[in-house]
N, C-alpha and C. Protein backbone atom coordinates (compact mmCIF):
# COMPACT_ATOMS: atom_id res chain seq x y z
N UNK A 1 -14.25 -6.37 59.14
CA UNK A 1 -14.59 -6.84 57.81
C UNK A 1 -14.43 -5.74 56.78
N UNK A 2 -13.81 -4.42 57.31
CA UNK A 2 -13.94 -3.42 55.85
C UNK A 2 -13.08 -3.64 55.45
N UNK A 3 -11.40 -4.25 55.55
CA UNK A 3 -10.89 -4.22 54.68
C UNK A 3 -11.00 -5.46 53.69
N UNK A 4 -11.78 -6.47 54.55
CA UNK A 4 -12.00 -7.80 53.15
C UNK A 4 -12.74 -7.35 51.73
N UNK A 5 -13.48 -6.20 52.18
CA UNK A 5 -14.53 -5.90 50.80
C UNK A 5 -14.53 -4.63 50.64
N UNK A 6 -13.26 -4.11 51.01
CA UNK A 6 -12.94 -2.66 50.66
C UNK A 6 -12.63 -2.25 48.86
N UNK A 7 -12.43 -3.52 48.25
CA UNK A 7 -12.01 -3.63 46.44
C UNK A 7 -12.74 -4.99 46.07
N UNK A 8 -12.98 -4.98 45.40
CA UNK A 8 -13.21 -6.27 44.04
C UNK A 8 -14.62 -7.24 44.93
N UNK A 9 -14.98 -8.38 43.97
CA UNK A 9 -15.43 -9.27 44.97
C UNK A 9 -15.46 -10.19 44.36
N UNK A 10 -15.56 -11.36 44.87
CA UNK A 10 -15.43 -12.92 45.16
C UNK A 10 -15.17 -13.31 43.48
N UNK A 11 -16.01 -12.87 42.91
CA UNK A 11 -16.11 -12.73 41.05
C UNK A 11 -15.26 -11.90 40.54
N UNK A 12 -14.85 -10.75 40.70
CA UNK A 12 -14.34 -9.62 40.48
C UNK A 12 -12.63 -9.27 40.79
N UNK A 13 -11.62 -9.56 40.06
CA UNK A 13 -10.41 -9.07 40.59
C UNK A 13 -10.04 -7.33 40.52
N UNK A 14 -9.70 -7.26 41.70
CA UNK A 14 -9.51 -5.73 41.87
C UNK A 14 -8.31 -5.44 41.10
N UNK A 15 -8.81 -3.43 40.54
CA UNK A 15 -7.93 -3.31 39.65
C UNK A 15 -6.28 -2.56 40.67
N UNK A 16 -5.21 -2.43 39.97
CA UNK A 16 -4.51 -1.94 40.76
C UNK A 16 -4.72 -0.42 41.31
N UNK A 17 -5.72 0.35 40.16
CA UNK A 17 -6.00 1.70 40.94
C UNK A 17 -6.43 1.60 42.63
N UNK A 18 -7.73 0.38 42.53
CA UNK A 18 -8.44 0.16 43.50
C UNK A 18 -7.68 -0.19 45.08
N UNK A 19 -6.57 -1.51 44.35
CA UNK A 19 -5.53 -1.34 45.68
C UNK A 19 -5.04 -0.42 46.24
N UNK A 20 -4.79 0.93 45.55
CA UNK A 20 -4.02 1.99 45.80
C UNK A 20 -4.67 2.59 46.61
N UNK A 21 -5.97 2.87 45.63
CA UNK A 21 -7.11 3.83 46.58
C UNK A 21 -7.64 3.47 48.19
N UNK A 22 -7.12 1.80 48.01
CA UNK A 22 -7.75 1.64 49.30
C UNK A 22 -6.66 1.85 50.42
N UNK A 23 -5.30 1.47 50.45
CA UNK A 23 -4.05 2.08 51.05
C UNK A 23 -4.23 3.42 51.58
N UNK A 24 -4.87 4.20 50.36
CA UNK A 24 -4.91 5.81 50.71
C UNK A 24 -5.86 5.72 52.21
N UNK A 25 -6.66 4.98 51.73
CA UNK A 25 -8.00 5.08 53.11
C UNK A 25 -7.46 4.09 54.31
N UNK A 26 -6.61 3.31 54.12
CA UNK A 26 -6.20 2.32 55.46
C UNK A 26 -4.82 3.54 56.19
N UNK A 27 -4.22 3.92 55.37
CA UNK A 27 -2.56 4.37 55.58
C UNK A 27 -2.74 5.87 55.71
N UNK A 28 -3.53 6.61 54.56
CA UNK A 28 -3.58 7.62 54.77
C UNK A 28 -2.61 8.32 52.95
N UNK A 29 -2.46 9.36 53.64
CA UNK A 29 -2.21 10.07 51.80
C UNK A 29 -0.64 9.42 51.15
N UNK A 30 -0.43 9.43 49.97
CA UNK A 30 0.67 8.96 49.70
C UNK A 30 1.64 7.61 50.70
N UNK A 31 0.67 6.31 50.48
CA UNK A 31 1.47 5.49 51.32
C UNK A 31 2.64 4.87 50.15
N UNK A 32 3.55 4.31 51.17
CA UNK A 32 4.67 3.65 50.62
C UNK A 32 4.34 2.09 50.23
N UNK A 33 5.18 2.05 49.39
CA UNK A 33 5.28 0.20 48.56
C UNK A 33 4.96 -0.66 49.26
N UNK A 34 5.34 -0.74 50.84
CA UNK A 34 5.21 -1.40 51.40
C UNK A 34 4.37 -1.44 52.32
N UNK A 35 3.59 -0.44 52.51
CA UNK A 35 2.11 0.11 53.23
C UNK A 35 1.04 -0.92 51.85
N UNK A 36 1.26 -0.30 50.59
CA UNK A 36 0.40 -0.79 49.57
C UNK A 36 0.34 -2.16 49.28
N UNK A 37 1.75 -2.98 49.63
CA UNK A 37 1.93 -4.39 49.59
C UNK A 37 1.17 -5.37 50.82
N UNK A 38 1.39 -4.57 51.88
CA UNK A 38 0.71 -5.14 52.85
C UNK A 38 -0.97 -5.01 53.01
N UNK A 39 -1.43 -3.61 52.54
CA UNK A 39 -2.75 -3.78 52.47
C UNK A 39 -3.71 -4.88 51.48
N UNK A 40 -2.32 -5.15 50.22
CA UNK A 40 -2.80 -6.01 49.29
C UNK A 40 -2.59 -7.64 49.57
N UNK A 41 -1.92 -7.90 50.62
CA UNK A 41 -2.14 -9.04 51.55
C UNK A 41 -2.87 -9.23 52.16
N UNK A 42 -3.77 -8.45 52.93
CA UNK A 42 -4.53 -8.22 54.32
C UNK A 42 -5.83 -8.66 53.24
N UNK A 43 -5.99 -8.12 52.61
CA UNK A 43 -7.02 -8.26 51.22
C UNK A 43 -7.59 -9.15 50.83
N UNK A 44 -6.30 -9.53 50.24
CA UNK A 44 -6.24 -11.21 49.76
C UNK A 44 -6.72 -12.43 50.54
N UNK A 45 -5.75 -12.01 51.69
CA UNK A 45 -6.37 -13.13 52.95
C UNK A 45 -7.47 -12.81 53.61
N UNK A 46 -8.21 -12.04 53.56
CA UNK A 46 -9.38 -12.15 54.19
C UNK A 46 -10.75 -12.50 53.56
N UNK A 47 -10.09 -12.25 51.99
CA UNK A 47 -11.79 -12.62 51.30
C UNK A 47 -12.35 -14.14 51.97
N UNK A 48 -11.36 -14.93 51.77
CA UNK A 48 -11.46 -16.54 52.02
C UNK A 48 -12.34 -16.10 53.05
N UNK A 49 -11.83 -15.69 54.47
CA UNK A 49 -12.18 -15.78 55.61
C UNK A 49 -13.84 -14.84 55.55
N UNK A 50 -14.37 -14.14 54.60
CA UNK A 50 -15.02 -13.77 54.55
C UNK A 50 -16.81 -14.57 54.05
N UNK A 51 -15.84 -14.97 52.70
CA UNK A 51 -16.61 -16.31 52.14
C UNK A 51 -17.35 -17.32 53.01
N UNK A 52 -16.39 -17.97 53.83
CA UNK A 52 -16.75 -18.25 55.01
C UNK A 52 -17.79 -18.09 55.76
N UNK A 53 -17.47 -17.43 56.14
CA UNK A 53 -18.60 -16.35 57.37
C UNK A 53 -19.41 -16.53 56.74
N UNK A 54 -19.68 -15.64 55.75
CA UNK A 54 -21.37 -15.91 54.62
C UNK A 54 -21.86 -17.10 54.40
N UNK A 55 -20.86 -17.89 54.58
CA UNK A 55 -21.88 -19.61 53.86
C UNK A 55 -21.92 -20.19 55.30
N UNK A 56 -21.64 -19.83 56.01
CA UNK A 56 -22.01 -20.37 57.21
C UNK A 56 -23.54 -19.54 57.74
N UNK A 57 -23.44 -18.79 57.50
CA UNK A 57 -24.18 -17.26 57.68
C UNK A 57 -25.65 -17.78 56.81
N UNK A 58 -25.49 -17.93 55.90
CA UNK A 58 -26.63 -18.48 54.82
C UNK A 58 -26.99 -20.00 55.35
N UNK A 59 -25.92 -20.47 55.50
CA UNK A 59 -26.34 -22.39 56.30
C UNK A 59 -26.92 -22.20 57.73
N UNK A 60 -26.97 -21.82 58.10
CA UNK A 60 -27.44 -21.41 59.99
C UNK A 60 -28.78 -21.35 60.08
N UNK A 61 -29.63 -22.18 60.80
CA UNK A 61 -30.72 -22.22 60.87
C UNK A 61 -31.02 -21.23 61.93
N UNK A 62 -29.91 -20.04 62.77
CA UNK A 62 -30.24 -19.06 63.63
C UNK A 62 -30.32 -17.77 62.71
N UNK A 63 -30.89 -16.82 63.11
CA UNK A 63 -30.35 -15.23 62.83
C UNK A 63 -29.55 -14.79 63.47
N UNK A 64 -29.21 -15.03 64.61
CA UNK A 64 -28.24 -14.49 65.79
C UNK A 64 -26.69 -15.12 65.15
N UNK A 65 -26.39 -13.92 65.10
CA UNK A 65 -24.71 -13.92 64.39
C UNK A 65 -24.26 -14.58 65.83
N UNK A 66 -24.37 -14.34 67.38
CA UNK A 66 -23.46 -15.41 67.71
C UNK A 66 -23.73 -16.83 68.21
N UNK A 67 -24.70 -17.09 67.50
CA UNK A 67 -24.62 -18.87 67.69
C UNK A 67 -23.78 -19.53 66.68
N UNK A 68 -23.62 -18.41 65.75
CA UNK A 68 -22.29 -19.08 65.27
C UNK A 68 -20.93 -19.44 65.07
N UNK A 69 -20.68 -18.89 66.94
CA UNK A 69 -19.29 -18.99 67.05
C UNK A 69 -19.40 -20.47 67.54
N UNK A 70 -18.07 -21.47 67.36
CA UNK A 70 -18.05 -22.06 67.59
C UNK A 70 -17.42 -22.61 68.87
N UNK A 71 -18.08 -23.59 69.61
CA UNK A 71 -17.30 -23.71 70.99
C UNK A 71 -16.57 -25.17 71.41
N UNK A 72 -15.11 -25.06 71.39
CA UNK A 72 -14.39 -26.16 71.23
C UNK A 72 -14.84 -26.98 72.72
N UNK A 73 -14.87 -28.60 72.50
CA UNK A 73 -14.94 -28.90 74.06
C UNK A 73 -13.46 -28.86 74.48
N UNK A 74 -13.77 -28.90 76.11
CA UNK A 74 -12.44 -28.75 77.07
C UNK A 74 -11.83 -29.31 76.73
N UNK A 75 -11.54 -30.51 76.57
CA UNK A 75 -10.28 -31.42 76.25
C UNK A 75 -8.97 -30.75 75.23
N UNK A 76 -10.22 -30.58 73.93
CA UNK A 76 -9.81 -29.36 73.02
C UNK A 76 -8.82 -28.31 73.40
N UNK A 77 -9.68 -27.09 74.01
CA UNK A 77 -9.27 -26.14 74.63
C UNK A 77 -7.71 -26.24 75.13
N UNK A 78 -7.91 -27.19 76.28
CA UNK A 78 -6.60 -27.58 77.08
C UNK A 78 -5.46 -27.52 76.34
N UNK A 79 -5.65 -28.77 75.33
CA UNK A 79 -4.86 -28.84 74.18
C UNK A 79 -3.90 -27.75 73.59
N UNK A 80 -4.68 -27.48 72.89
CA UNK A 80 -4.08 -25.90 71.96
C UNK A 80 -3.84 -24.83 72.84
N UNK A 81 -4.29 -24.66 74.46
CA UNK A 81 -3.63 -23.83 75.67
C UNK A 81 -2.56 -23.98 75.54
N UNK A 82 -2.19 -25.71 76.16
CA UNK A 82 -0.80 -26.17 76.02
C UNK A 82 -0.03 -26.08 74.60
N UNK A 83 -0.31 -26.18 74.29
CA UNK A 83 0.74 -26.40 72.51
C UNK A 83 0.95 -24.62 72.30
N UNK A 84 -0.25 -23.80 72.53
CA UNK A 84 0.73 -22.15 72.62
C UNK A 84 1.55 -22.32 73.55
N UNK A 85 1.17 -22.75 74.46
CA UNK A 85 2.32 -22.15 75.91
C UNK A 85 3.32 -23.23 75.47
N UNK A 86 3.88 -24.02 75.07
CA UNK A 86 5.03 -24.87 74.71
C UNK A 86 5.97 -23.86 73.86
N UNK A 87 4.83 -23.47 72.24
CA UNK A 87 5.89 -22.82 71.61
C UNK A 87 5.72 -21.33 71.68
N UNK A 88 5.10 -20.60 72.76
CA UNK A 88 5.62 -19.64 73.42
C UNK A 88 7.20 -19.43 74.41
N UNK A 89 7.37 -20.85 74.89
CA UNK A 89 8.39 -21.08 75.97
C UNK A 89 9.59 -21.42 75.09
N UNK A 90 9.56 -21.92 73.79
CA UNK A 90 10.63 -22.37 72.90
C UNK A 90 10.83 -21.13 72.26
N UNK A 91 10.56 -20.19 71.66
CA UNK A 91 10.56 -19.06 71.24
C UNK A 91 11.42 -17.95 72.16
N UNK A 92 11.30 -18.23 73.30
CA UNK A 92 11.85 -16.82 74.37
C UNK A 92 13.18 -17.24 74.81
């Protein structure tokens, strides 16, 4: 979760210094365009996934962070086993 809230928040758009600065700390000194482009993806997509977590986190009648993983039934499971291993096998 550090890089979802490593800049800005949910209210707040990060400034471009802030993207930079945070590259420096994921990549290291002087990263490239494309070190800085990708950290500013990784970013982006995780606030959502972050948001998330918290309102589930706040809705949960547990304290225990893992009763809130969720557990698909078998049928489920099977399912989406098979459908990777299909387009794992179409892929190679």
């Amino acid at each position: 979760m550090f890089l979802a809230v490593t800049v800005g928040t949910p209210q707040t758009a990060p400034s471009e210094n802030q993207y930079d600065g945070s590259a420096v700390q994921i990549c290291g000194a002087d990263p490239t365009l494309g070190q800085v482009s990708s950290s500013r993806c990784l970013q982006i997509g995780a606030m959502p996934l972050i948001i998330v977590l918290l309102n589930k986190q706040v809705k949960s009648d547990s304290a225990d962070p893992d009763a809130l993983v969720e557990d698909w039934p078998a049928a489920e499971k099977q399912a989406r086993l098979e459908k990777k291993n299909r387009s794992w096998n179409t892929k190679a």
